[in-house]
PDB file of N, CA and C in Angstrom:
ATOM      1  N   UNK A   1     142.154 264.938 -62.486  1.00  0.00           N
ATOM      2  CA  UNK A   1     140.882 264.259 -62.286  1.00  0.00           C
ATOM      3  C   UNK A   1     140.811 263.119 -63.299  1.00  0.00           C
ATOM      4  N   UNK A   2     140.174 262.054 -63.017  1.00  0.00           N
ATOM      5  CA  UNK A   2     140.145 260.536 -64.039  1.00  0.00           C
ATOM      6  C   UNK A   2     139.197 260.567 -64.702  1.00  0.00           C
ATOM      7  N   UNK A   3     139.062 259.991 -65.474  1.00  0.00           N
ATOM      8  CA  UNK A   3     138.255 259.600 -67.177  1.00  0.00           C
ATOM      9  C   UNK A   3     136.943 259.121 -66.231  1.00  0.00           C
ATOM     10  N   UNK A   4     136.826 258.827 -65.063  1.00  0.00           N
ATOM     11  CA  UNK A   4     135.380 258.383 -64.698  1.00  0.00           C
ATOM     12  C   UNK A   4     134.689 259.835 -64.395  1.00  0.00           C
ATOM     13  N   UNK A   5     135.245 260.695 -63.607  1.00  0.00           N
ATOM     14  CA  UNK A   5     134.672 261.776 -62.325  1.00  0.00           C
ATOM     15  C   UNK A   5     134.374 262.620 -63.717  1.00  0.00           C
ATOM     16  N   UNK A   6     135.620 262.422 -65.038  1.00  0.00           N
ATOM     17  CA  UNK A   6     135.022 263.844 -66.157  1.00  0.00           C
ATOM     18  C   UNK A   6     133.850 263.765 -66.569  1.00  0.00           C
ATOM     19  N   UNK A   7     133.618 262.348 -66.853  1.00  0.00           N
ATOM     20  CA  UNK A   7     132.332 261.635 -67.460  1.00  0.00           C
ATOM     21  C   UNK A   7     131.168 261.814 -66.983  1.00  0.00           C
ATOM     22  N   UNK A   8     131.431 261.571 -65.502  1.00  0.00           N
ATOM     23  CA  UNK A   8     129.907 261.890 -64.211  1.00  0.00           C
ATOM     24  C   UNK A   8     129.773 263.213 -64.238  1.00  0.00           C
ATOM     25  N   UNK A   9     130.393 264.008 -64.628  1.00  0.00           N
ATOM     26  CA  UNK A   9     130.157 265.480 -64.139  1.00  0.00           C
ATOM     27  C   UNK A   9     129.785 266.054 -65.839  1.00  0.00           C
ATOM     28  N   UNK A  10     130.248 265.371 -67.004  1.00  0.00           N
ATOM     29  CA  UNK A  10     129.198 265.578 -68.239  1.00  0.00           C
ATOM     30  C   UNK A  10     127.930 265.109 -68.143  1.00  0.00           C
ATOM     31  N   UNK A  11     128.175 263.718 -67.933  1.00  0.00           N
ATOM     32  CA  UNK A  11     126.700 263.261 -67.645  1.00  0.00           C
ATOM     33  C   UNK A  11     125.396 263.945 -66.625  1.00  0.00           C
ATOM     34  N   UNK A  12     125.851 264.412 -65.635  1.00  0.00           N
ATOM     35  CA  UNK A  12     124.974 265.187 -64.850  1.00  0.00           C
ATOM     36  C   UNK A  12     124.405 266.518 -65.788  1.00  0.00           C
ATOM     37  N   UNK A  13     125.795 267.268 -66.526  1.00  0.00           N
ATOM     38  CA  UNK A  13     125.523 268.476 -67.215  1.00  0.00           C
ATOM     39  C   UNK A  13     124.415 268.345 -68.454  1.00  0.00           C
ATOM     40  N   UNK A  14     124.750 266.945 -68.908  1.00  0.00           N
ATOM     41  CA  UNK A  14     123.653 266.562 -70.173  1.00  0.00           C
ATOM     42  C   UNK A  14     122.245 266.673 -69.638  1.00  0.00           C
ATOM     43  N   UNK A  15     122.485 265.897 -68.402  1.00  0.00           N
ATOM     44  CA  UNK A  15     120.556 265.109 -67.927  1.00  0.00           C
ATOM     45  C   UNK A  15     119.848 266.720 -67.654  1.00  0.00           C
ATOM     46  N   UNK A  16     120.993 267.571 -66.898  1.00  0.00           N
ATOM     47  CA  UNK A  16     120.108 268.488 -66.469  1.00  0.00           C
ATOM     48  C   UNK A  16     119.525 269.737 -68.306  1.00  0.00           C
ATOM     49  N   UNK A  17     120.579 269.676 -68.824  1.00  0.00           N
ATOM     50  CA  UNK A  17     120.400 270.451 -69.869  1.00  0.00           C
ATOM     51  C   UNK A  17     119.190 269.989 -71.080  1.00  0.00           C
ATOM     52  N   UNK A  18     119.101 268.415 -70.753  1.00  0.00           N
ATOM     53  CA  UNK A  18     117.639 267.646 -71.751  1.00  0.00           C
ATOM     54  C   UNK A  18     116.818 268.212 -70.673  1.00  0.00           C
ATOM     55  N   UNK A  19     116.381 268.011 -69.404  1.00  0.00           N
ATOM     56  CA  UNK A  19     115.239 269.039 -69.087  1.00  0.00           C
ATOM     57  C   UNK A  19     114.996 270.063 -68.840  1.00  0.00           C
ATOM     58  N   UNK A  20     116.134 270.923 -69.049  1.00  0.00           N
ATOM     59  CA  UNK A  20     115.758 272.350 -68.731  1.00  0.00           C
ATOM     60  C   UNK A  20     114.927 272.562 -70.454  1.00  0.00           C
ATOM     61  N   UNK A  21     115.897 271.550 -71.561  1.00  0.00           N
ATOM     62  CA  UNK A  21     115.487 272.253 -72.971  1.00  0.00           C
ATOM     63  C   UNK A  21     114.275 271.732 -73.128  1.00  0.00           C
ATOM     64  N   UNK A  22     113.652 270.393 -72.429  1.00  0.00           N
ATOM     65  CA  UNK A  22     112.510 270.277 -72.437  1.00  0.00           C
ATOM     66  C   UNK A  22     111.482 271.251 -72.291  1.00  0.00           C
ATOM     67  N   UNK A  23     111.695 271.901 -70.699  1.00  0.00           N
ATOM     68  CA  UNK A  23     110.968 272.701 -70.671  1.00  0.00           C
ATOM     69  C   UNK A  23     110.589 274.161 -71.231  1.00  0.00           C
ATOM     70  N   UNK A  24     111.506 274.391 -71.210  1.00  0.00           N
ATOM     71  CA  UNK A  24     111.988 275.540 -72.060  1.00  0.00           C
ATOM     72  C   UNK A  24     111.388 275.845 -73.804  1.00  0.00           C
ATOM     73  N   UNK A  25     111.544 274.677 -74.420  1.00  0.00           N
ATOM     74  CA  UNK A  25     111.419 274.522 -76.076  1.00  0.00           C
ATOM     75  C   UNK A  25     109.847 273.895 -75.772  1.00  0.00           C
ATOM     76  N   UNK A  26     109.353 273.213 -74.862  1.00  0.00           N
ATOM     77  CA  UNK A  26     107.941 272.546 -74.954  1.00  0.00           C
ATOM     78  C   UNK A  26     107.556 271.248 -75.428  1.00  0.00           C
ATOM     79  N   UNK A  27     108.828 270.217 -75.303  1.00  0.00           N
ATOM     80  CA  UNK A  27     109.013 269.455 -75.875  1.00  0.00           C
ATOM     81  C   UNK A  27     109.104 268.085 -74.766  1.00  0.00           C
ATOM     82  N   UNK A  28     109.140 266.891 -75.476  1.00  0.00           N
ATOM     83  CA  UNK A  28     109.401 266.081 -74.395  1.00  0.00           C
ATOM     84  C   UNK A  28     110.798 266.160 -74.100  1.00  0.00           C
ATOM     85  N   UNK A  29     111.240 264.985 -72.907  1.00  0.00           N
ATOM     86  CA  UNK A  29     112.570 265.164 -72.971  1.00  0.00           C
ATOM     87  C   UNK A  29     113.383 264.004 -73.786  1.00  0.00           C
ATOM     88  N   UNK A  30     112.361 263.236 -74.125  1.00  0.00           N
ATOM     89  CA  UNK A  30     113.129 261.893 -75.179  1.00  0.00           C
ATOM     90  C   UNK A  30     113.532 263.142 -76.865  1.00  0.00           C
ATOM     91  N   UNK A  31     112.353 263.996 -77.013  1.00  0.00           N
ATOM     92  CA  UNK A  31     112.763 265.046 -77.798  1.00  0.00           C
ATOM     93  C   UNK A  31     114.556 265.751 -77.860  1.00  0.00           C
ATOM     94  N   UNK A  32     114.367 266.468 -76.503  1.00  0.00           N
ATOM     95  CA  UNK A  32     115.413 267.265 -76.496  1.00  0.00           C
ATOM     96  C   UNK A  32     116.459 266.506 -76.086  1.00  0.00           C
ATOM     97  N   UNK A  33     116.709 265.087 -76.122  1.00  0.00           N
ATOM     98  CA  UNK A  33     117.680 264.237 -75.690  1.00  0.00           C
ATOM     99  C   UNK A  33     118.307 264.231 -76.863  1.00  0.00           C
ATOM    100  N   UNK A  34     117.257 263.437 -77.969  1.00  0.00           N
ATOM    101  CA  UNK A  34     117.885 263.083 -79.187  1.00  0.00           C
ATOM    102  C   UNK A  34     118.367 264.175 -80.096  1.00  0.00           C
ATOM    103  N   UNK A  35     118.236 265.875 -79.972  1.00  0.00           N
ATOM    104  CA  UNK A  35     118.226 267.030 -80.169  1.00  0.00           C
ATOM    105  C   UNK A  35     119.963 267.176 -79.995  1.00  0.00           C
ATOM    106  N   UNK A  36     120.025 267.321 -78.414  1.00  0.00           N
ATOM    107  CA  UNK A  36     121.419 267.553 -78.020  1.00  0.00           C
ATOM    108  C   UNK A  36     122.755 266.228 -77.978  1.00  0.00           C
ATOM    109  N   UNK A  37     121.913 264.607 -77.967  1.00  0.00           N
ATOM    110  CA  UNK A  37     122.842 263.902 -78.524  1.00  0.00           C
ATOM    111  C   UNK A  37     123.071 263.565 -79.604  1.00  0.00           C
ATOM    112  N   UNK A  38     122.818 264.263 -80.848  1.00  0.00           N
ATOM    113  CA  UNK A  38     122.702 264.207 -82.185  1.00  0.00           C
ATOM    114  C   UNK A  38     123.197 265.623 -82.472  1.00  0.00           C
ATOM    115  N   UNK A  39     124.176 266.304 -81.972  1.00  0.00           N
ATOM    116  CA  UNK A  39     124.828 267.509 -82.117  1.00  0.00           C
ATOM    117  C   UNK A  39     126.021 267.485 -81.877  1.00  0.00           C
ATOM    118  N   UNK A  40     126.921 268.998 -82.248  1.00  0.00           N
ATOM    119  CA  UNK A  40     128.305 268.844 -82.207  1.00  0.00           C
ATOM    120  C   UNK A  40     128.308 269.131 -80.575  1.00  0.00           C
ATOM    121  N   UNK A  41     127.476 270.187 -80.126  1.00  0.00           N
ATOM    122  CA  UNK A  41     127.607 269.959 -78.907  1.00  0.00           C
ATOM    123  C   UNK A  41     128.172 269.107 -78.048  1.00  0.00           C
ATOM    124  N   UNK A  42     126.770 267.672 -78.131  1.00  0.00           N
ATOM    125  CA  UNK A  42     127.177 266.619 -77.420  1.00  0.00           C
ATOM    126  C   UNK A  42     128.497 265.867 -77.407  1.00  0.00           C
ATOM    127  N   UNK A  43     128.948 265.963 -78.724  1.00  0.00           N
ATOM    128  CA  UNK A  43     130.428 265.442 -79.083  1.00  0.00           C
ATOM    129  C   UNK A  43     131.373 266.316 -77.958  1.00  0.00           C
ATOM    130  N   UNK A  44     131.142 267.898 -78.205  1.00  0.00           N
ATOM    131  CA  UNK A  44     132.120 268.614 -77.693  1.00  0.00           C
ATOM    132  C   UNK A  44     132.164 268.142 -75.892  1.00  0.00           C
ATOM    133  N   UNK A  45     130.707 268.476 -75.428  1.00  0.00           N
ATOM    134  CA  UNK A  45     131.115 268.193 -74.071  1.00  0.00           C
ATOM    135  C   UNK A  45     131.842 266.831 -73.355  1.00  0.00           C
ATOM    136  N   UNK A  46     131.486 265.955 -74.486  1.00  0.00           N
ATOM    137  CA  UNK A  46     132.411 264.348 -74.277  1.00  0.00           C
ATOM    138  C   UNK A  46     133.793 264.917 -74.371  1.00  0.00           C
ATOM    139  N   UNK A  47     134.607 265.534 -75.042  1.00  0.00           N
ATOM    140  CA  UNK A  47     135.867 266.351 -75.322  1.00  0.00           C
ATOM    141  C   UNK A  47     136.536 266.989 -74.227  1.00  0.00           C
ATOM    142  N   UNK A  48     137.395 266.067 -73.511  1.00  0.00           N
ATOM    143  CA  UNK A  48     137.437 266.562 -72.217  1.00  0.00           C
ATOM    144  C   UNK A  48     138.365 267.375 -72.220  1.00  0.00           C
ATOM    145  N   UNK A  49     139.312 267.449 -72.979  1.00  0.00           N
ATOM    146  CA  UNK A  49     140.680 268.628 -73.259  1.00  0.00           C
ATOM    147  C   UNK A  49     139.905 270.228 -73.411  1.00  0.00           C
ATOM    148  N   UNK A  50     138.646 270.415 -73.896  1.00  0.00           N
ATOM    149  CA  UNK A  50     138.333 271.418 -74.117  1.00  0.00           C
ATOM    150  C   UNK A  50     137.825 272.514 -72.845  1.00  0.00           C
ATOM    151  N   UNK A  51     137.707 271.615 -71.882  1.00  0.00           N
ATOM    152  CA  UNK A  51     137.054 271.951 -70.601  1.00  0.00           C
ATOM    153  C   UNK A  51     135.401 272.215 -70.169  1.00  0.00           C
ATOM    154  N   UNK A  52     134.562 272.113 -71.620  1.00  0.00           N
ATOM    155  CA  UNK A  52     133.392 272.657 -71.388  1.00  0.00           C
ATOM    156  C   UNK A  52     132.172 271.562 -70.556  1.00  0.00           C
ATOM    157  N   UNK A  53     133.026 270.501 -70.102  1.00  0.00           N
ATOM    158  CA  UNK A  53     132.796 269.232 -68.886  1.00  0.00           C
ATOM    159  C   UNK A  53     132.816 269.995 -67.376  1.00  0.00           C
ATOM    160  N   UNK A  54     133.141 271.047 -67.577  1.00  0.00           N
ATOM    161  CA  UNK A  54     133.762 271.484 -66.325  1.00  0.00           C
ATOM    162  C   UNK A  54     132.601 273.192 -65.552  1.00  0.00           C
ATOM    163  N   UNK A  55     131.672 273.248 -66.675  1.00  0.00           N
ATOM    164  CA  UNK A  55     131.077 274.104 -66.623  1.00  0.00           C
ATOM    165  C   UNK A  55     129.743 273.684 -66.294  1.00  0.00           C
ATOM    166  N   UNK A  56     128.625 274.314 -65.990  1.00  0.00           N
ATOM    167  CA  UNK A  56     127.369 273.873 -65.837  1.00  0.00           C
ATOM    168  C   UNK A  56     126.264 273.416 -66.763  1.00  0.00           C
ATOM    169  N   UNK A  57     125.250 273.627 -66.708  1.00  0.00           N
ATOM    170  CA  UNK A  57     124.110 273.074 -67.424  1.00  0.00           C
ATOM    171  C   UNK A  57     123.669 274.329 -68.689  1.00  0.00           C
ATOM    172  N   UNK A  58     124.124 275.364 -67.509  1.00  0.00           N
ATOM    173  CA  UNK A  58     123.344 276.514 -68.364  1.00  0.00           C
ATOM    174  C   UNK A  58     124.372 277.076 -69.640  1.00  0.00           C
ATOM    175  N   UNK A  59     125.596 276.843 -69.277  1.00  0.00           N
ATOM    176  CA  UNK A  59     126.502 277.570 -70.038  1.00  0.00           C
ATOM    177  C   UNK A  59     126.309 276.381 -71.156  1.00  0.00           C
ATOM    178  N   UNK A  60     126.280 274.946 -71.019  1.00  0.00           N
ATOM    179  CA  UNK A  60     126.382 273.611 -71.860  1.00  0.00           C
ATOM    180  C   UNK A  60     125.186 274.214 -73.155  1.00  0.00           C
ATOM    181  N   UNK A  61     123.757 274.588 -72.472  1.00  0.00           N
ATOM    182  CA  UNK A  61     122.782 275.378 -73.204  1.00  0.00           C
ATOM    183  C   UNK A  61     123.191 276.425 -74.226  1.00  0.00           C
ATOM    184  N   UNK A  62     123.744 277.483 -73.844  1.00  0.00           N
ATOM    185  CA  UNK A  62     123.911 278.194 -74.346  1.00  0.00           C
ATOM    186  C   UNK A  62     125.090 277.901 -75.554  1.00  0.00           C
ATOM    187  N   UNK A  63     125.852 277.081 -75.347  1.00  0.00           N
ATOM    188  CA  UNK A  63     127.117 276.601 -76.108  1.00  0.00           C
ATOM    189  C   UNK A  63     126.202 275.897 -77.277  1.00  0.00           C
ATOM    190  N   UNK A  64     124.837 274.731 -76.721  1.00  0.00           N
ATOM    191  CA  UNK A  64     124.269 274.258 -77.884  1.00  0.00           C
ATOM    192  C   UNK A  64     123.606 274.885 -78.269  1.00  0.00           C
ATOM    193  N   UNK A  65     123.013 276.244 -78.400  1.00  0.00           N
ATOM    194  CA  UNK A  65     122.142 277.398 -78.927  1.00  0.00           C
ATOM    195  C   UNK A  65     123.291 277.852 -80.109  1.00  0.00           C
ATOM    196  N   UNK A  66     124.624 278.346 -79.660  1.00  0.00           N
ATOM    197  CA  UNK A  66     125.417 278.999 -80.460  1.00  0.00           C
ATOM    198  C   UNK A  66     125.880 278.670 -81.826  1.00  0.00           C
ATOM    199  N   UNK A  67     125.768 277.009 -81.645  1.00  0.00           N
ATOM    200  CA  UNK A  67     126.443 275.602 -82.765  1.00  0.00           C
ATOM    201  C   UNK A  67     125.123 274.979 -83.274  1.00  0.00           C
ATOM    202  N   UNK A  68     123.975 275.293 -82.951  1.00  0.00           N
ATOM    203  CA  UNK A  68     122.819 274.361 -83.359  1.00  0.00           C
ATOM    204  C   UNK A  68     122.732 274.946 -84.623  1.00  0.00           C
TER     205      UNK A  68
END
């Protein structure tokens, strides 16, 4: 798979994971944006060798719960 399709399919995993943590934490989502792109998280899921691009929104959550 190419450096574009890994990217679209993080990017989808990010947008959905700033509003689930929005809702979730009670926060806005400009909040929980700058939350999860200001983490190792966010670094990691850019990290495409690691595979965690390849997983969903919820597991992306739980990965930034574990490292926060």
């Amino acid at each position: 798979m190419g450096i574009e399709k890994k990217t679209f399919c993080a990017d989808l995993i990010l947008a959905d994971a700033i509003i689930d943590m929005a809702d979730e934490d009670g926060i806005t989502w400009q909040e929980a944006r700058s939350k999860i792109i200001n983490s190792a998280a966010y670094t990691a899921l850019y990290d495409f060798e690691n595979g965690l691009w390849e997983n969903g929104p919820d597991y992306f959550r739980d990965y930034y719960k574990k490292i926060a």
